[in-house]
Protein backbone atom coordinates (compact mmCIF):
# COMPACT_ATOMS: atom_id res chain seq x y z
CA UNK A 1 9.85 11.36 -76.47
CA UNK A 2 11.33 14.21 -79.46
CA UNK A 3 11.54 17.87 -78.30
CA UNK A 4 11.32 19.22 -82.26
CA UNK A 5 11.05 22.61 -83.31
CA UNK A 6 7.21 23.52 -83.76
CA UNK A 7 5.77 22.78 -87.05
CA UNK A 8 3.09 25.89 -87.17
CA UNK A 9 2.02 28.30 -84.11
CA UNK A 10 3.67 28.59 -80.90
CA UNK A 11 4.00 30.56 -77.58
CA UNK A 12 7.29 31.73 -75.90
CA UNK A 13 6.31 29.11 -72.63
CA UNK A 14 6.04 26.18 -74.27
CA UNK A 15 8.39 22.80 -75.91
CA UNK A 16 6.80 21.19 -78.16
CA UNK A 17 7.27 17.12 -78.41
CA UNK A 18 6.49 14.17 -80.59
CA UNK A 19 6.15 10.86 -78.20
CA UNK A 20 4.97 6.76 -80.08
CA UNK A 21 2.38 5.70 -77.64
CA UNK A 22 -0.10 2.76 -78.28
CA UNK A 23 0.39 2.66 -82.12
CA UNK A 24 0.52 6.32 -82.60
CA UNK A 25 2.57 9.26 -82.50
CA UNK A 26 1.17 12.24 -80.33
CA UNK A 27 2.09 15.96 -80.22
CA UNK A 28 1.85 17.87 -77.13
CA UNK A 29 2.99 20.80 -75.83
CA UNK A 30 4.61 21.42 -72.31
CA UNK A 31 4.93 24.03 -70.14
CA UNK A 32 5.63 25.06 -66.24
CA UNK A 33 8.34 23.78 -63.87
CA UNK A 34 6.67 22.83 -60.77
CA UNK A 35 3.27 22.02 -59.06
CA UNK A 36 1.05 19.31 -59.70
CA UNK A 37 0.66 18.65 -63.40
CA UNK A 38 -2.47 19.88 -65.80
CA UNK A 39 -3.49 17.76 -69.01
CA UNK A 40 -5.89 19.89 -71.55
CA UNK A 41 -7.54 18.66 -74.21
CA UNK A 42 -9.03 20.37 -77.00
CA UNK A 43 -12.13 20.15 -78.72
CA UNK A 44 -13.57 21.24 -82.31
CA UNK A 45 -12.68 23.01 -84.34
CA UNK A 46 -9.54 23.19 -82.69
CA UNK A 47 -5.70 21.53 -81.30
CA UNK A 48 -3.79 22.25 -78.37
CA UNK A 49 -3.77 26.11 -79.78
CA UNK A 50 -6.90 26.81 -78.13
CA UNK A 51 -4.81 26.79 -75.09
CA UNK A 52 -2.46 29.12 -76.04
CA UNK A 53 -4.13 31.77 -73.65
CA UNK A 54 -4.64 29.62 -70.81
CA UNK A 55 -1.36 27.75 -71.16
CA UNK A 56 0.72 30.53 -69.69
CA UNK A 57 -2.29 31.85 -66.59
CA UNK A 58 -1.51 27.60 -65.59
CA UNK A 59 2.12 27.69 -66.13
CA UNK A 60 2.91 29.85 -63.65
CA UNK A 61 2.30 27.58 -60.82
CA UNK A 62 1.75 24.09 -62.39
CA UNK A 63 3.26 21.54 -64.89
CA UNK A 64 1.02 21.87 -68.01
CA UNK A 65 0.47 19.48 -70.65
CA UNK A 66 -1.82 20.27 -74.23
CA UNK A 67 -1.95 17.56 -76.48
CA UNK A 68 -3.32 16.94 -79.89
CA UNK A 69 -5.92 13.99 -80.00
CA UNK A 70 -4.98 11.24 -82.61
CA UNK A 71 -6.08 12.65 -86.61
CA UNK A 72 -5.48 16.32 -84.76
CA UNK A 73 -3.14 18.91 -84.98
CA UNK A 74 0.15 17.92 -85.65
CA UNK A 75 -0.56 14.18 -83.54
CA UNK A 76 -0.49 11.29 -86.56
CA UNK A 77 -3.70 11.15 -89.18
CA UNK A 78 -5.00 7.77 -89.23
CA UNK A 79 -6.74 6.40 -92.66
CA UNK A 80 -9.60 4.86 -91.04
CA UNK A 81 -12.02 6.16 -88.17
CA UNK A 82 -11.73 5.47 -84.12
CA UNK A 83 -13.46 4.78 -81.45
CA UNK A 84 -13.59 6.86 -78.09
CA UNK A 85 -11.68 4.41 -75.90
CA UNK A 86 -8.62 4.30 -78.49
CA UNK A 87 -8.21 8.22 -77.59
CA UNK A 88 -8.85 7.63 -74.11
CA UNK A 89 -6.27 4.95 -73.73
CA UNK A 90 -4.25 7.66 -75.96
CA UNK A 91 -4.46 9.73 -72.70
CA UNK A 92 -3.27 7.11 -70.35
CA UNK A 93 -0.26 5.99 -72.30
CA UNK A 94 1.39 9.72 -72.17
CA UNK A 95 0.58 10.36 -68.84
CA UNK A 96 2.42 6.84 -67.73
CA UNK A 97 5.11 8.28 -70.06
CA UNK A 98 5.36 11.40 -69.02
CA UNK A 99 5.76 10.00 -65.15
CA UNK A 100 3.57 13.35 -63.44
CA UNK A 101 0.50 10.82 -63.16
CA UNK A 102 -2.05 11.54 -61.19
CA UNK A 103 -2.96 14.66 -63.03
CA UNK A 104 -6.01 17.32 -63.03
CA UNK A 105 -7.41 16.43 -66.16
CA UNK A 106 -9.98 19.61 -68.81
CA UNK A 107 -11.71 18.58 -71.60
CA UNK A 108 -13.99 20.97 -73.72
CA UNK A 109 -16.39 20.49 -76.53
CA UNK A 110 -16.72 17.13 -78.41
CA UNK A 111 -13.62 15.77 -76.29
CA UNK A 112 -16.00 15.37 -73.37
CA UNK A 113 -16.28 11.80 -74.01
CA UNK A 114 -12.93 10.42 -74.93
CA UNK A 115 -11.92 12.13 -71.24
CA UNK A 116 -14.64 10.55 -69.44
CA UNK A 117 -14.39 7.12 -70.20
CA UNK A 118 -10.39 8.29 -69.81
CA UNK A 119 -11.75 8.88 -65.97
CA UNK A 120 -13.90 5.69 -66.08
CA UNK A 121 -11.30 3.23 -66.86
CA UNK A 122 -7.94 4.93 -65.46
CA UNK A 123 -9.24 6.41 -62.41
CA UNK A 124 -5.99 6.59 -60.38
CA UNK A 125 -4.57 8.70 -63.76
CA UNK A 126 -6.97 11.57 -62.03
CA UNK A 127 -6.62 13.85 -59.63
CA UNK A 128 -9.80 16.09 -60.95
CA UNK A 129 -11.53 16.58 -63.82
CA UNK A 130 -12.72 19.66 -65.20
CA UNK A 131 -15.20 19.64 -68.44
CA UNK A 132 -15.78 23.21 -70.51
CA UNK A 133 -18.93 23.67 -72.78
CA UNK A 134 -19.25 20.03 -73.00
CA UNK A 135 -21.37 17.34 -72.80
CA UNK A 136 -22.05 13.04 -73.08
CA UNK A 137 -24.10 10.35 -75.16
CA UNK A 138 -27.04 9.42 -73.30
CA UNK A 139 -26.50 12.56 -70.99
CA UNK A 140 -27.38 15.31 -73.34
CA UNK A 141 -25.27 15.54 -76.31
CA UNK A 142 -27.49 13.72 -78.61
CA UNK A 143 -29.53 16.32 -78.12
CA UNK A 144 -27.34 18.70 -80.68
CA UNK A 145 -27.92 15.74 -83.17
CA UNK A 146 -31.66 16.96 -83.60
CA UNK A 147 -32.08 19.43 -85.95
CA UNK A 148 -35.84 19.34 -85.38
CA UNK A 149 -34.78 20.68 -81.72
CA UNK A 150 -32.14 23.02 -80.42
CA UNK A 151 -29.29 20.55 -82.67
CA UNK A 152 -26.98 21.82 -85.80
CA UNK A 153 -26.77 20.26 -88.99
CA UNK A 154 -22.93 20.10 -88.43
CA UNK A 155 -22.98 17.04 -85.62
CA UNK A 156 -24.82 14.77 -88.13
CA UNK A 157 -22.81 15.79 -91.05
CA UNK A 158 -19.48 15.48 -89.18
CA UNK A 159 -20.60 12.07 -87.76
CA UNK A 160 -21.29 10.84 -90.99
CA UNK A 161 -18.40 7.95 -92.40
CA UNK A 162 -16.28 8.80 -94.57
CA UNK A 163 -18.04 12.57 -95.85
CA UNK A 164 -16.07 14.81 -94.31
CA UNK A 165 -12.65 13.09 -95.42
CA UNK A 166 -14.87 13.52 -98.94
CA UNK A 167 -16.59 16.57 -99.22
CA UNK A 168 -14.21 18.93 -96.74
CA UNK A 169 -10.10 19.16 -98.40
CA UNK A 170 -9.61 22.31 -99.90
CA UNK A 171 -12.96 24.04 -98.01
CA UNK A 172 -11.24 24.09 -94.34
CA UNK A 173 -10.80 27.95 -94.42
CA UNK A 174 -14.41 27.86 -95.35
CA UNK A 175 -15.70 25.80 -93.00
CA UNK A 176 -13.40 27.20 -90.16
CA UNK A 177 -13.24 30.78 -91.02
CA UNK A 178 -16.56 31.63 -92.46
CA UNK A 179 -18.89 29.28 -90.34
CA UNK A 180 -17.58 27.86 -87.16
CA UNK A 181 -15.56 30.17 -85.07
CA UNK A 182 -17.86 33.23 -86.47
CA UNK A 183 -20.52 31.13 -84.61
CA UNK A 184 -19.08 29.98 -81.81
CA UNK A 185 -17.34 32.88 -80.66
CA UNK A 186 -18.68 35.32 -78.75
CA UNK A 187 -15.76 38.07 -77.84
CA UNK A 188 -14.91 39.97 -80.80
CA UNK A 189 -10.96 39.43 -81.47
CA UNK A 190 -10.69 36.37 -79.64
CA UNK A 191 -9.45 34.50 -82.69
CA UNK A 192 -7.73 36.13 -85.00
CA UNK A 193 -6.80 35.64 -88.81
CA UNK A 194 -3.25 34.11 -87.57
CA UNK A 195 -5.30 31.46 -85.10
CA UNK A 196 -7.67 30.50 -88.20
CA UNK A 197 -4.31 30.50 -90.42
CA UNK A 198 -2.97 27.78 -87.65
CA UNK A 199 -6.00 25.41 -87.02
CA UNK A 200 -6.77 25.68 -91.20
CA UNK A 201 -2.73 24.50 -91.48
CA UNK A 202 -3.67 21.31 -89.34
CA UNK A 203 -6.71 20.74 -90.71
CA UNK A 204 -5.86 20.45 -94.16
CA UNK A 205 -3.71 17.79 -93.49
CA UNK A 206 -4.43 14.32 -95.64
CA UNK A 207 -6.88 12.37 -94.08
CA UNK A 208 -6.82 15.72 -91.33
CA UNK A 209 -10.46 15.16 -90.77
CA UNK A 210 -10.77 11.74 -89.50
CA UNK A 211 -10.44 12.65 -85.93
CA UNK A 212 -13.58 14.82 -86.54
CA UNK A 213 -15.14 11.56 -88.03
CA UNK A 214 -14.10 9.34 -85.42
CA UNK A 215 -15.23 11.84 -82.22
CA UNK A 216 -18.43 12.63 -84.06
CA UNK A 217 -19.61 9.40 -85.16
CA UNK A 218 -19.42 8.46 -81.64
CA UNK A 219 -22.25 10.32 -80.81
CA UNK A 220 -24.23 7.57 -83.22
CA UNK A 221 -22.76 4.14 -82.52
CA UNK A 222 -22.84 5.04 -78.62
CA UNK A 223 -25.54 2.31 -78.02
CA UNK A 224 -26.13 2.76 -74.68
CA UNK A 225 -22.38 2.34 -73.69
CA UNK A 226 -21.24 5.96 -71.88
CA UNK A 227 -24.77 5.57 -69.98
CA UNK A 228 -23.57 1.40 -69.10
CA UNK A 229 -20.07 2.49 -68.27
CA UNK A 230 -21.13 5.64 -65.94
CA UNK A 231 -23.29 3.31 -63.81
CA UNK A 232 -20.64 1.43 -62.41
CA UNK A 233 -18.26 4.16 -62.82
CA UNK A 234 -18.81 7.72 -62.02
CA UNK A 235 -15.97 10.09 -62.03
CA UNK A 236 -14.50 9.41 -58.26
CA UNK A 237 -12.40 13.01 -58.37
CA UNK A 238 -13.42 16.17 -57.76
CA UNK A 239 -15.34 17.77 -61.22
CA UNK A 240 -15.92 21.29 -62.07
CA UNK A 241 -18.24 21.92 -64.99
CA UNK A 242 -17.64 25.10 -67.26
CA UNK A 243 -20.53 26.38 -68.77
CA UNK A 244 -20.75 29.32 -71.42
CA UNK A 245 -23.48 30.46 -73.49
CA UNK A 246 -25.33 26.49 -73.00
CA UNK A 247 -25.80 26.84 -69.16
CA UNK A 248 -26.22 24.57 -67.71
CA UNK A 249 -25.79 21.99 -70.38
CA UNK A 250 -22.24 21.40 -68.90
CA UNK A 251 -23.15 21.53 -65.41
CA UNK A 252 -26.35 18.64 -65.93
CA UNK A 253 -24.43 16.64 -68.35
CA UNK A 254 -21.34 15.97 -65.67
CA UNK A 255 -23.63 16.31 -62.28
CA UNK A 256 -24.75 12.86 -63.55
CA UNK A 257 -21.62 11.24 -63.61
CA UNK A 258 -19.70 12.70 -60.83
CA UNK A 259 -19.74 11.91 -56.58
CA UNK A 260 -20.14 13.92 -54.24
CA UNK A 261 -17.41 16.70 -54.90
CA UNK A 262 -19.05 18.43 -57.98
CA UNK A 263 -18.96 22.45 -58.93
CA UNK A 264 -20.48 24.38 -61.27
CA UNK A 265 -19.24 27.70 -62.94
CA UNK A 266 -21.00 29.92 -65.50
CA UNK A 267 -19.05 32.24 -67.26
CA UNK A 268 -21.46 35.18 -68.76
CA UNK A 269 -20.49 36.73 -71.78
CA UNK A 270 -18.62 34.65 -73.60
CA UNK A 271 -19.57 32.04 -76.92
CA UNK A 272 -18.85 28.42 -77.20
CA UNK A 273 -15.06 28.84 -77.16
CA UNK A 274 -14.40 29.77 -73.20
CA UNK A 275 -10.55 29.00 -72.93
CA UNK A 276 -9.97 31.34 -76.18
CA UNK A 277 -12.61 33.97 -75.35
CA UNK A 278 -12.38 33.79 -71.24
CA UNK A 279 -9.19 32.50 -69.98
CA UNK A 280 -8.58 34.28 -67.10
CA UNK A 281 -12.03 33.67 -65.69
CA UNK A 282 -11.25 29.92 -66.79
CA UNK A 283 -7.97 29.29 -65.25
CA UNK A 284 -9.26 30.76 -61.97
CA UNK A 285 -12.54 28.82 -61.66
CA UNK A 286 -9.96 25.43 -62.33
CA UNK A 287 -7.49 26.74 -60.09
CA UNK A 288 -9.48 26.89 -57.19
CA UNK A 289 -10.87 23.34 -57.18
CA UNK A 290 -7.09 22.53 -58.35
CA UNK A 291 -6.11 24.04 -55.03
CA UNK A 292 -8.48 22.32 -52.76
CA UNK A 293 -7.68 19.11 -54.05
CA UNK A 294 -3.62 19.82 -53.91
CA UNK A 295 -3.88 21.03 -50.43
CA UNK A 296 -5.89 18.13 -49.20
CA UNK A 297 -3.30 15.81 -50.92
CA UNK A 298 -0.84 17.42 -48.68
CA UNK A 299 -2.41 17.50 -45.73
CA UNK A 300 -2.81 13.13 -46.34
């Protein structure tokens, strides 16, 4: 593990570090002294900065880690695509590095199911597991692949190999600034023309869109396997599911692979991005299950 001085954005409460885990080289961000540790992971269009609200509201009681998936951020581009579990093993090589494992585990967005076979296959990694605005193959997020239904033309376009590495350098403002966040937000100012100057920066890396490519395409070459790998492995933690604007696409997605200990929260008026546009109400809702779950650990 590097602490290096931050190559774009950054907030006053975190270091940032560069750490070689299973043939790549991560960035995350740390923050927070004590309590039992947090792990968030971003979505699209977006790298640990979509944290940089929530970061802080976690920080003050807990150890809080925001990483950049592999071919995000400032994390290593690969030339080629990935699969899900790559990422997902991604997850469980820092957390045995950083030595805070278990730990209460949010995804959001497209991430949903790189953390959830993370929480299939490495269950004593988890403490909980909270999902925001998300959703899995064969549990509803195909569903945004049909453009005939309530789907975007983005999740087939993204998905396809080898077109956005082709068709997006030099049109990530575009894309980013004029299309996506416009859409997705819903809370005027939420992201302003310095956050679309710092996810652009990472974006326009070389080869900075195969991580879209690789989490995308997933939602294609699935076959069948999230649905095979939830049936003899639900999420065994507590989950809270986050839901926005898609209620309660979250909430139906996750009930179906979770036990017994499952919440639901819907935050009202807010867009797509909740932990840019709502992170007070976000960092509560997790904070409370995070609670529960501490205090139980400490009463065993």
């Amino acid at each position: 593990m590097t602490v290096i001085t931050p190559l774009g954005a950054t907030i006053a409460e975190v270091t940032h570090h560069l750490v070689d885990v299973n043939d790549t080289r991560l960035h995350y961000v740390s923050a927070g002294e004590t309590g039992s540790p947090i792990v968030l992971v971003h979505g699209w269009p977006e790298t640990w900065w979509a944290f940089r609200k929530l970061i802080p509201l976690l920080a003050r009681t807990h150890r809080v880690y925001a990483l950049d998936l592999r071919g995000f951020g400032d994390s290593a581009t690969t030339a080629e695509a990935w699969e899900p579990r790559v990422a997902a093993d991604d997850l469980h090589h820092l957390v045995d590095h950083l030595g805070v494992g278990p730990v209460h585990l949010l995804c959001q967005d497209i991430s949903g199911g790189v953390a959830f076979r993370f929480a299939a296959t490495h269950p004593d990694d988890l403490l909980s597991f909270t999902a925001t605005e998300s959703s899995l193959v064969g549990f509803g997020l195909e569903q945004l692949a049909d453009v005939n239904g309530f789907g975007s033309w983005h999740v087939g376009f993204l998905g396809a190999p080898g077109i956005p590495s082709l068709l997006l350098p030099g049109r990530e403002r575009t894309l980013l600034a004029e299309w996506a966040y416009p859409l997705m937000s819903g809370t005027e100012g939420a992201v302003t023309e310095a956050d679309l100057d710092e996810f652009v920066r990472t974006y326009s890396r070389v080869n900075g869109w195969r991580g879209t490519e690789s989490l995308y395409r997933a939602i294609f070459t699935d076959e069948g396997a999230t649905a095979a790998l939830a049936r003899d492995h639900s999420i065994s933690v507590p989950v809270l599911a986050v839901d926005g604007p898609n209620a309660p696409f979250t909430a139906n997605s996750f009930r179906a692979v979770s036990g017994d200990e499952f919440t639901a929260v819907h935050i009202e008026g807010v867009g797509h991005l909740v932990a840019q546009e709502a992170p007070e109400r976000l960092a509560a809702a997790m904070l409370d299950v995070i609670s529960g779950v501490d205090e139980l650990a400490d009463d065993a």
